[in-house]
PDB file of N, CA and C in Angstrom:
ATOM      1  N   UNK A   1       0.849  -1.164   0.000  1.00  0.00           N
ATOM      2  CA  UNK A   1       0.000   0.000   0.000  1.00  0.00           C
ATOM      3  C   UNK A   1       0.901   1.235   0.000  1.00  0.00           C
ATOM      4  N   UNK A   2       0.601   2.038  -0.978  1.00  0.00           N
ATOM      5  CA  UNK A   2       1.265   3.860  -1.043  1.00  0.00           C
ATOM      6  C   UNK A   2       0.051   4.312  -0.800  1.00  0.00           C
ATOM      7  N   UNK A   3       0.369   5.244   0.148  1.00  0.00           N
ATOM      8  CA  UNK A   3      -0.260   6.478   0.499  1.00  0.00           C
ATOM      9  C   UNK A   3       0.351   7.820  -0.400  1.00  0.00           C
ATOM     10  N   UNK A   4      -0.416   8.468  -0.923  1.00  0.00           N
ATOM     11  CA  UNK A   4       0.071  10.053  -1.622  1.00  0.00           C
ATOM     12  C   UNK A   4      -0.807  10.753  -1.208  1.00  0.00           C
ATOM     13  N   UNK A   5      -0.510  12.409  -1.606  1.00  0.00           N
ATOM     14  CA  UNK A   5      -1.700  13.487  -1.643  1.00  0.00           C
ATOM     15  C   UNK A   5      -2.106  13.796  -2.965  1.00  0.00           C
ATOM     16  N   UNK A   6      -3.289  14.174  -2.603  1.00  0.00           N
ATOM     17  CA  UNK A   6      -3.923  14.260  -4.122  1.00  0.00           C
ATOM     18  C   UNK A   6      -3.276  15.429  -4.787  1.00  0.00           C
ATOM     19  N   UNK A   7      -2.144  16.417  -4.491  1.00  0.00           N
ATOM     20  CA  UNK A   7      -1.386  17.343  -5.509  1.00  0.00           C
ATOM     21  C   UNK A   7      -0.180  16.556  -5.828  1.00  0.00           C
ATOM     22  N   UNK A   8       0.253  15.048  -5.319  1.00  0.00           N
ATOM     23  CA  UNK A   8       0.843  14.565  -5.992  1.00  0.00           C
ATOM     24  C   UNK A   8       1.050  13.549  -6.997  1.00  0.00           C
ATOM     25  N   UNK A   9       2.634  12.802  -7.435  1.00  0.00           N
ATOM     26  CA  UNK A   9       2.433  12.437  -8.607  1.00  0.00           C
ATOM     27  C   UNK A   9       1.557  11.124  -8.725  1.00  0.00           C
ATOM     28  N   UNK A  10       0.329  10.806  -8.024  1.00  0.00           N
ATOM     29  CA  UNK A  10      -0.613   9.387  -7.466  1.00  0.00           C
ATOM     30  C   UNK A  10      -0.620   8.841  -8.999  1.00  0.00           C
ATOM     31  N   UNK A  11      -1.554   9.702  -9.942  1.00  0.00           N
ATOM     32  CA  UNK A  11      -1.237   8.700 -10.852  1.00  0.00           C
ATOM     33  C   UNK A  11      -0.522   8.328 -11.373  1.00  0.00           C
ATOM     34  N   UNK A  12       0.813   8.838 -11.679  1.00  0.00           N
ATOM     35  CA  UNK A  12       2.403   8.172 -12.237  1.00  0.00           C
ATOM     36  C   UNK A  12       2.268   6.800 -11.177  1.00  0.00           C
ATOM     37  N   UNK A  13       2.224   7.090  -9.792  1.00  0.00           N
ATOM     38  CA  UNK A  13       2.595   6.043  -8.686  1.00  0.00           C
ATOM     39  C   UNK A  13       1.869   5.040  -9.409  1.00  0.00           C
ATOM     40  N   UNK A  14       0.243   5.165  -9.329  1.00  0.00           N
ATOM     41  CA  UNK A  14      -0.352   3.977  -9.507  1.00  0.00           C
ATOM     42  C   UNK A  14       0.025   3.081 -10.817  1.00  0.00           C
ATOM     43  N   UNK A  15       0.440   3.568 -11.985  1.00  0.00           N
ATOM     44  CA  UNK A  15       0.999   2.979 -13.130  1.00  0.00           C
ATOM     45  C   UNK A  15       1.673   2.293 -13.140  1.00  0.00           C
ATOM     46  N   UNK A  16       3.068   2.797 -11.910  1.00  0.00           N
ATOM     47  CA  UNK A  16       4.190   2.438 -12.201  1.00  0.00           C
ATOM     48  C   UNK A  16       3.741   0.661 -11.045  1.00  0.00           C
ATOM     49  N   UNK A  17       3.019   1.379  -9.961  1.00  0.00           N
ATOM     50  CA  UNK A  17       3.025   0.162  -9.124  1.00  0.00           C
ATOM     51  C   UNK A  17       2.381  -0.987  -8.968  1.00  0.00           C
ATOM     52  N   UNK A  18       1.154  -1.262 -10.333  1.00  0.00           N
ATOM     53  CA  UNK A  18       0.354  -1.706 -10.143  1.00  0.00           C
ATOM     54  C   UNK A  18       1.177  -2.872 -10.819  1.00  0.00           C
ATOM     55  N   UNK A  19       2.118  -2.614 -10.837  1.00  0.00           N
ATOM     56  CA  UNK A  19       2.691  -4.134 -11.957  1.00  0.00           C
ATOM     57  C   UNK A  19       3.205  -4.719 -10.759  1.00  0.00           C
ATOM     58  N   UNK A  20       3.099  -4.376  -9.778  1.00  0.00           N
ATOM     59  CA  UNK A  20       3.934  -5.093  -8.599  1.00  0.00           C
ATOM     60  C   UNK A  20       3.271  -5.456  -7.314  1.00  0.00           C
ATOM     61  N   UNK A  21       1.438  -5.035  -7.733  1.00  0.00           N
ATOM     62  CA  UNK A  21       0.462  -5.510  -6.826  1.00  0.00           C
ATOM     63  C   UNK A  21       0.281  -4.395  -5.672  1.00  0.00           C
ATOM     64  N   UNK A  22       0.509  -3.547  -5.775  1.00  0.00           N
ATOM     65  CA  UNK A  22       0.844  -2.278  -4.863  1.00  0.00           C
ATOM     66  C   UNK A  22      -0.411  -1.185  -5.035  1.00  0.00           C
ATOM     67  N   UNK A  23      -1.336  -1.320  -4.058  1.00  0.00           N
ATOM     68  CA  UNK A  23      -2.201  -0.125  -4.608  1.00  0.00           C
ATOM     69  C   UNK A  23      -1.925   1.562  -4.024  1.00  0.00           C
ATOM     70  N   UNK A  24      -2.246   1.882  -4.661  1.00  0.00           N
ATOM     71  CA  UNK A  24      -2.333   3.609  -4.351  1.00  0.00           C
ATOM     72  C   UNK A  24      -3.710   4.068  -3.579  1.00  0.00           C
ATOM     73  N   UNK A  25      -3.221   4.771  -2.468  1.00  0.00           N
ATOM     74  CA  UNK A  25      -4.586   5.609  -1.736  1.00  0.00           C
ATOM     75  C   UNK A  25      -4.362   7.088  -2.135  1.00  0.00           C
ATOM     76  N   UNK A  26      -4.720   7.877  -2.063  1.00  0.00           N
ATOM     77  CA  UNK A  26      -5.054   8.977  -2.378  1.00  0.00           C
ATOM     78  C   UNK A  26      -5.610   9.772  -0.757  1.00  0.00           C
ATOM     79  N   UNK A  27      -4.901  10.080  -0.018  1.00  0.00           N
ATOM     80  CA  UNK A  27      -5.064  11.029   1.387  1.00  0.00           C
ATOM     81  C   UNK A  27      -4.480  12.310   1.451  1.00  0.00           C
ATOM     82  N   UNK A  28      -4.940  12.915   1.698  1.00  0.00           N
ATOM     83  CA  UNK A  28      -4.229  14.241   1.672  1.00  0.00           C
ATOM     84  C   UNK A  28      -4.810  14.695   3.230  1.00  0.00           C
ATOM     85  N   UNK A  29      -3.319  14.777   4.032  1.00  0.00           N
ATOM     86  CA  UNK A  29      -3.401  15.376   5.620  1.00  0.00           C
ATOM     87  C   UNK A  29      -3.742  16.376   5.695  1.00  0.00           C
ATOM     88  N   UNK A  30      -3.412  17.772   5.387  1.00  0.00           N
ATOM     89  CA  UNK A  30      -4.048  18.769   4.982  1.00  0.00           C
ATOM     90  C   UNK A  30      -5.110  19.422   4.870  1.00  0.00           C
ATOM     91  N   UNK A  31      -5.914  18.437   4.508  1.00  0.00           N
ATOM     92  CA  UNK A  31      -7.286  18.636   4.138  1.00  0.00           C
ATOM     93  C   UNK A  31      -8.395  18.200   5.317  1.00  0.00           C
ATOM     94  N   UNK A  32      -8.341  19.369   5.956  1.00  0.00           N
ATOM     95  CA  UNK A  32      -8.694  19.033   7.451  1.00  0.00           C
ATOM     96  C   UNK A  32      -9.989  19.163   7.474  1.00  0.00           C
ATOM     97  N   UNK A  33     -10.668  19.987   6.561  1.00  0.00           N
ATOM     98  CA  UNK A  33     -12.409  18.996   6.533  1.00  0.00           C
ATOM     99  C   UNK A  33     -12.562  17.741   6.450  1.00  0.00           C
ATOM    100  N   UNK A  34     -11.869  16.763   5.584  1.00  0.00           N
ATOM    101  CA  UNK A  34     -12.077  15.366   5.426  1.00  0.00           C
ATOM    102  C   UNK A  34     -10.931  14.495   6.256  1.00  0.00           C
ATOM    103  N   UNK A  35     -10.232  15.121   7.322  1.00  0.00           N
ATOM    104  CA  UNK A  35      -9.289  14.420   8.287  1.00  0.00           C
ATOM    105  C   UNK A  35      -9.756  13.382   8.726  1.00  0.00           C
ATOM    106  N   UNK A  36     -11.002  13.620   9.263  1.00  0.00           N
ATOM    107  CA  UNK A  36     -11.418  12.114  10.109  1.00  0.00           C
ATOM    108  C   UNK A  36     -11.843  11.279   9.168  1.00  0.00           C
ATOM    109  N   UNK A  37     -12.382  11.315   8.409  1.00  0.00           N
ATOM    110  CA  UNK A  37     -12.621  10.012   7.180  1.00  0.00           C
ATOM    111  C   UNK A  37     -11.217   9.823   7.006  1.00  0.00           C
ATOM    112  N   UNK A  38     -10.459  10.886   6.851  1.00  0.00           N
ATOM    113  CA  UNK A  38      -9.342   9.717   6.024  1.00  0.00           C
ATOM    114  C   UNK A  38      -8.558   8.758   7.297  1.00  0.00           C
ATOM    115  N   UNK A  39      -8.421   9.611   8.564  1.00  0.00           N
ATOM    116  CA  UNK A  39      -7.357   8.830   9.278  1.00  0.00           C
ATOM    117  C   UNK A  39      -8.405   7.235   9.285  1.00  0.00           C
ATOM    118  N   UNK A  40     -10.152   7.718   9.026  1.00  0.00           N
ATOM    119  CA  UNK A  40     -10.533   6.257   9.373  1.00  0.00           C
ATOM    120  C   UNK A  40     -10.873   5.093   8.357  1.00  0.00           C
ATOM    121  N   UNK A  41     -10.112   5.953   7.024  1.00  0.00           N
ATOM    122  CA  UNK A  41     -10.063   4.731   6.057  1.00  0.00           C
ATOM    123  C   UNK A  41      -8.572   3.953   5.831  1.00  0.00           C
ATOM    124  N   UNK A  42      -7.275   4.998   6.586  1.00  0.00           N
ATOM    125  CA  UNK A  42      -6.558   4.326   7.162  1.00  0.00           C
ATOM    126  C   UNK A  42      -6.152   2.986   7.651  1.00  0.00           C
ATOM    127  N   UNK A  43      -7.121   3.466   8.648  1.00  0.00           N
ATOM    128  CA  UNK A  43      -6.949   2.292   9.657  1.00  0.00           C
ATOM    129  C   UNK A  43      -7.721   1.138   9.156  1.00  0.00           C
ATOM    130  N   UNK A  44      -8.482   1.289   8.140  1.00  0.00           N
ATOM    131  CA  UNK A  44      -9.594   0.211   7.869  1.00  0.00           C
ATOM    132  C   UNK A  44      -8.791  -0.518   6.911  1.00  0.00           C
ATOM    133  N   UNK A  45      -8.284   0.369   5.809  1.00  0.00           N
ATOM    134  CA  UNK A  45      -6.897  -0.264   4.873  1.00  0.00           C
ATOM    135  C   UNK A  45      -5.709  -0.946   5.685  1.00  0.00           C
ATOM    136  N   UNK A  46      -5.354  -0.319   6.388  1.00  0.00           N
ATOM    137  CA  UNK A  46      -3.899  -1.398   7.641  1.00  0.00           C
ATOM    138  C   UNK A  46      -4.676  -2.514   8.152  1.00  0.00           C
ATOM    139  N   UNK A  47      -5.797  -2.423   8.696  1.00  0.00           N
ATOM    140  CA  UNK A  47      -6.631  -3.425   9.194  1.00  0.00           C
ATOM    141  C   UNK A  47      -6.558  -2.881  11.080  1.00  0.00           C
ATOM    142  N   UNK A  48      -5.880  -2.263  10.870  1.00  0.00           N
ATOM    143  CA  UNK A  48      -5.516  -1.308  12.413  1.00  0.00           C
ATOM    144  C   UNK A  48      -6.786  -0.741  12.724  1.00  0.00           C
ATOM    145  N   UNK A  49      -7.548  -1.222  14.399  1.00  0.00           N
ATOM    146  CA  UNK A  49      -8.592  -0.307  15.202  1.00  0.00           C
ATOM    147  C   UNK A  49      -8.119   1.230  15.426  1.00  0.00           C
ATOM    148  N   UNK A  50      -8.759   2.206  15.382  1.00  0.00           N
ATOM    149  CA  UNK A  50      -8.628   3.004  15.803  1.00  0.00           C
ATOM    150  C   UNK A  50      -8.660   2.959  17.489  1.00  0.00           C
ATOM    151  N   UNK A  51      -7.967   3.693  18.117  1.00  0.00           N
ATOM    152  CA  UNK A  51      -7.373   3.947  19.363  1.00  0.00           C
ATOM    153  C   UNK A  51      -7.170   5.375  19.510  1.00  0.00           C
ATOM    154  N   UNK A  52      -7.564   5.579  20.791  1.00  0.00           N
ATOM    155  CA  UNK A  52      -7.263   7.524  21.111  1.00  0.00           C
ATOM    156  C   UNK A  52      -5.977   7.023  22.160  1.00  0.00           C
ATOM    157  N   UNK A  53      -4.906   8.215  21.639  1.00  0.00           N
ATOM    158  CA  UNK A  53      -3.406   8.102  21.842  1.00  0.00           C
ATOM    159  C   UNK A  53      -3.454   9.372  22.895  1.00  0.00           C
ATOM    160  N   UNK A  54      -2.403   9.688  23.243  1.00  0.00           N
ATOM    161  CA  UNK A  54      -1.855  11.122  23.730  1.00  0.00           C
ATOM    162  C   UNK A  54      -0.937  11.626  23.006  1.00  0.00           C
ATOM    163  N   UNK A  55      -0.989  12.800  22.662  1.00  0.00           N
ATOM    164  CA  UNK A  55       0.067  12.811  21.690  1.00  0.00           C
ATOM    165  C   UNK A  55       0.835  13.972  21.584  1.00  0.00           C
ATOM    166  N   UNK A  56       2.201  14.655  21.694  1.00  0.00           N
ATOM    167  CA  UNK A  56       2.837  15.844  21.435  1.00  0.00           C
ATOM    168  C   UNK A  56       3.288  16.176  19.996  1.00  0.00           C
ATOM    169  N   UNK A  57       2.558  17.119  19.494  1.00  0.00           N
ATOM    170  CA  UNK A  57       2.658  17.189  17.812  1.00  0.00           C
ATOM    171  C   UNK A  57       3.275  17.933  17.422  1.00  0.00           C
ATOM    172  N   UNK A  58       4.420  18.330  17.187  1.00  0.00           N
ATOM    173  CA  UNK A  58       5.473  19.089  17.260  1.00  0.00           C
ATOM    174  C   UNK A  58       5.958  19.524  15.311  1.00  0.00           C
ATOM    175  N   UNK A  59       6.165  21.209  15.439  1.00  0.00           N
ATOM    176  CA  UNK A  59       5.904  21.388  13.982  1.00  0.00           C
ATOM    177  C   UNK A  59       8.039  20.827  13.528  1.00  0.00           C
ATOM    178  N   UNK A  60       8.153  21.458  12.224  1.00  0.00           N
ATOM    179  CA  UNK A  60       9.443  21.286  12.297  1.00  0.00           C
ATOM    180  C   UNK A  60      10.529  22.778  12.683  1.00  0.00           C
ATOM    181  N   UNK A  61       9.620  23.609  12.718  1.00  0.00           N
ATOM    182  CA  UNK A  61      10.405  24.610  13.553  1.00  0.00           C
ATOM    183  C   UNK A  61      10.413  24.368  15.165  1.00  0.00           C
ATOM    184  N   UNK A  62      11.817  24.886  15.700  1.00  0.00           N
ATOM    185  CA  UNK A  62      12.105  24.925  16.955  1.00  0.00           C
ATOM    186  C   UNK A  62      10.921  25.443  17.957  1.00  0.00           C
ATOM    187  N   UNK A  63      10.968  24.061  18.976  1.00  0.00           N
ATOM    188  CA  UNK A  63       9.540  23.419  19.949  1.00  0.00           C
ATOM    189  C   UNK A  63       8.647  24.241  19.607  1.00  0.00           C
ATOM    190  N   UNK A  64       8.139  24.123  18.150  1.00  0.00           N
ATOM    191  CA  UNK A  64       7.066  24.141  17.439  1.00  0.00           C
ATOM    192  C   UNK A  64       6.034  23.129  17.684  1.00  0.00           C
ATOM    193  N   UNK A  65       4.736  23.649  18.355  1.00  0.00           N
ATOM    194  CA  UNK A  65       3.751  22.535  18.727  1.00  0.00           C
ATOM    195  C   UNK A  65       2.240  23.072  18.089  1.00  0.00           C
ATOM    196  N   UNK A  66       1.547  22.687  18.748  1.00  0.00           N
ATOM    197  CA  UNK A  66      -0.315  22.832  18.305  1.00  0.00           C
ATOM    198  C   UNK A  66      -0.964  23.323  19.129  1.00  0.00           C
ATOM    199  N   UNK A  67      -1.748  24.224  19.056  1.00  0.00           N
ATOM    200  CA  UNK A  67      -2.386  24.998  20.276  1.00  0.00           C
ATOM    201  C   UNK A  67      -4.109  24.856  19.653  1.00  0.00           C
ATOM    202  N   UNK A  68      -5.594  24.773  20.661  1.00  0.00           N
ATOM    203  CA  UNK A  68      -6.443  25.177  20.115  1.00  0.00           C
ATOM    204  C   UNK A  68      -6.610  26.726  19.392  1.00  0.00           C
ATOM    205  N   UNK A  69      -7.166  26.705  18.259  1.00  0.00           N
ATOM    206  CA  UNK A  69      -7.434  27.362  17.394  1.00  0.00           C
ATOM    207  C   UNK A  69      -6.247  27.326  16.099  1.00  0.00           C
ATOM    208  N   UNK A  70      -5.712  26.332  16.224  1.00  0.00           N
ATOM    209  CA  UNK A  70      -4.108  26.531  14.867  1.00  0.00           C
ATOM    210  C   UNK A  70      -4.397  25.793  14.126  1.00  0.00           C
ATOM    211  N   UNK A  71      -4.216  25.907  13.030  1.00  0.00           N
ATOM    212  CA  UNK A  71      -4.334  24.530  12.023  1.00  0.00           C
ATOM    213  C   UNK A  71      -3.656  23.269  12.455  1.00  0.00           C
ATOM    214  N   UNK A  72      -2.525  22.904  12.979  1.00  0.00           N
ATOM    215  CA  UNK A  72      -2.181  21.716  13.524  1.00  0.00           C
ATOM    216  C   UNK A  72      -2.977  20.937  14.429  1.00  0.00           C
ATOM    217  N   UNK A  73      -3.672  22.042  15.609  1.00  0.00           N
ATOM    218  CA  UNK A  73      -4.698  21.626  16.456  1.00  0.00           C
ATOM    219  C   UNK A  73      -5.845  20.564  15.656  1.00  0.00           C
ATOM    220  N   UNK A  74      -6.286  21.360  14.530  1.00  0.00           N
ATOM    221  CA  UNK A  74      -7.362  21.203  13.986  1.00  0.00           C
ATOM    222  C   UNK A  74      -7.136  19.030  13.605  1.00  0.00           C
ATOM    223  N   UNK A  75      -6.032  19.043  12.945  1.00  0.00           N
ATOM    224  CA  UNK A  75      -5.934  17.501  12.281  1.00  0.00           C
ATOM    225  C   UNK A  75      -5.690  16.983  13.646  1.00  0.00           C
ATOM    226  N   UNK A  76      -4.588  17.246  15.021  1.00  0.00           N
ATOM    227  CA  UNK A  76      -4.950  16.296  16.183  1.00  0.00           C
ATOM    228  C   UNK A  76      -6.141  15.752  16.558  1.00  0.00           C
ATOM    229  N   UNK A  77      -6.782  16.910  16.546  1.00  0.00           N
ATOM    230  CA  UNK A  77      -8.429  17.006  17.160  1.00  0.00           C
ATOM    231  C   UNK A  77      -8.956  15.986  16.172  1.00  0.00           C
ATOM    232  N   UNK A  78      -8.951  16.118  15.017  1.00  0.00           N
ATOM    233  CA  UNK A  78      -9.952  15.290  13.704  1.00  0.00           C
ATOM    234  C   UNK A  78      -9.593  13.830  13.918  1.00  0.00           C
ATOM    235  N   UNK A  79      -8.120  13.604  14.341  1.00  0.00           N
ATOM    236  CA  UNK A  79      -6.874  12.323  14.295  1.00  0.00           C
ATOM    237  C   UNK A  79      -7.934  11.185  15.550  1.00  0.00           C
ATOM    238  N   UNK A  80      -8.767  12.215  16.634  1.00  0.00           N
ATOM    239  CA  UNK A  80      -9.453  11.179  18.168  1.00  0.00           C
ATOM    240  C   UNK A  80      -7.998  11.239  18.593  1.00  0.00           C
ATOM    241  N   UNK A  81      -6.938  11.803  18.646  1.00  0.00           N
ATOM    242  CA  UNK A  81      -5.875  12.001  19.643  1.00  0.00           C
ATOM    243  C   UNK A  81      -6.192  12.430  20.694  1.00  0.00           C
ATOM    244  N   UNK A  82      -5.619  12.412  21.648  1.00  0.00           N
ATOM    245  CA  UNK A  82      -5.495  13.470  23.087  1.00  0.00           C
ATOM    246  C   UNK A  82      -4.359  14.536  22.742  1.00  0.00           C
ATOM    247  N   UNK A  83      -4.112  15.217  22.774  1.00  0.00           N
ATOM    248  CA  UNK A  83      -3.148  16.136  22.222  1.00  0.00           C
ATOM    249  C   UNK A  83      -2.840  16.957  23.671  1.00  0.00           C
ATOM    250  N   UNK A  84      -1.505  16.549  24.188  1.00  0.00           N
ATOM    251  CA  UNK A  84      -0.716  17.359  25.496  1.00  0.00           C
ATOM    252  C   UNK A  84      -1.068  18.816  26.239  1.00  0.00           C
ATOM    253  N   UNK A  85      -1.241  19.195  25.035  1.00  0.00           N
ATOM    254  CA  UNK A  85      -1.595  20.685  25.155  1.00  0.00           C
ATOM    255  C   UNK A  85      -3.273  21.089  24.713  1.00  0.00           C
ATOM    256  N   UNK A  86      -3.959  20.575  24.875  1.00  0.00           N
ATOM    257  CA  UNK A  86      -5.603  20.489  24.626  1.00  0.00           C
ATOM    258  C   UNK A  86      -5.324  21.764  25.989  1.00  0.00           C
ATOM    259  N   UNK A  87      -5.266  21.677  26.430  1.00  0.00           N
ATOM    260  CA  UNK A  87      -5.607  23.135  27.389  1.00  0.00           C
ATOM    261  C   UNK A  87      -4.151  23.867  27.831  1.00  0.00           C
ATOM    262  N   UNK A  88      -3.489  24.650  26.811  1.00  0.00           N
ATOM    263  CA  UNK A  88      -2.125  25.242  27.019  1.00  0.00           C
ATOM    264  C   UNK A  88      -1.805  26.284  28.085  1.00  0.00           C
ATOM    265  N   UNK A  89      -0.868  26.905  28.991  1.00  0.00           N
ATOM    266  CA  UNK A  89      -0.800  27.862  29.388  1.00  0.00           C
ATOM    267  C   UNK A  89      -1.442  28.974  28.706  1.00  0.00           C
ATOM    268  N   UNK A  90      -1.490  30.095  28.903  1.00  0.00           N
ATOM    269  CA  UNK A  90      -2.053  31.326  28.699  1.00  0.00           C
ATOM    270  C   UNK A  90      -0.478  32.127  27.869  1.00  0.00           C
ATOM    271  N   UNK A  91       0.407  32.101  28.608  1.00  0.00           N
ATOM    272  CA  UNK A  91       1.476  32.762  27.508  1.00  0.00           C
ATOM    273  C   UNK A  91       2.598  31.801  26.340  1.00  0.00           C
ATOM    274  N   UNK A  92       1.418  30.612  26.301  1.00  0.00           N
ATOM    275  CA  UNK A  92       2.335  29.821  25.021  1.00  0.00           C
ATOM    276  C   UNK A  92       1.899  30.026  23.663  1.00  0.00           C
ATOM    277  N   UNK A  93       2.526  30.050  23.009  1.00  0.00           N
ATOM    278  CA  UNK A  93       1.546  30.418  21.381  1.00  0.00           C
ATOM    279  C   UNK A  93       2.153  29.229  20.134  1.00  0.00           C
ATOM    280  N   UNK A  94       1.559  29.445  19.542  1.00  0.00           N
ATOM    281  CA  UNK A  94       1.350  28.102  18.240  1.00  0.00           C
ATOM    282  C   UNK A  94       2.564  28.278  17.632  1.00  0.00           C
ATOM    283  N   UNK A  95       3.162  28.190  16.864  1.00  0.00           N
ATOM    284  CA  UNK A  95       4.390  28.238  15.679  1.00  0.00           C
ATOM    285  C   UNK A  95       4.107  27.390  14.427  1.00  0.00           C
TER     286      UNK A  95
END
């Protein structure tokens, strides 16, 4: 199984991989209206239950994390995570 986003090259992938029994999904993380369908067609494709985790989501800038109201927040929240910081100090801010 490949996972891609739908601005990438999925259909080259699927061409190239289907000769080798390999299917292509089409998810795009990003796309945080349809987050929870996708993390739960995911798990239905791995064969993996969904489970609520705890989780520290950290961006790639320095202790870059997720705060409510940030777009990162938004896909934890969609993900059924627990997310560390669901209720942050008052002088921490998003990055």
């Amino acid at each position: 199984m490949a996972i891609l986003p739908h601005n990438g090259a999925y259909k080259e992938a699927e061409q190239k991989l289907a000769a080798f029994g390999i299917r292509v999904f089409v998810i795009s993380g990003y796309d945080t209206g349809d987050f929870e369908n996708q993390v739960t067609n995911i798990g239905r494709m791995s064969g993996a239950p969904r489970s609520r985790r705890t989780i520290d989501f950290e961006t790639t800038l320095d202790y870059g994390t997720s705060f409510p109201g940030g777009y990162y927040f938004t896909i934890v929240q969609h993900s059924g995570a627990r997310n560390i910081f669901d209720d942050p100090p008052a002088n921490l801010k998003e990055s």
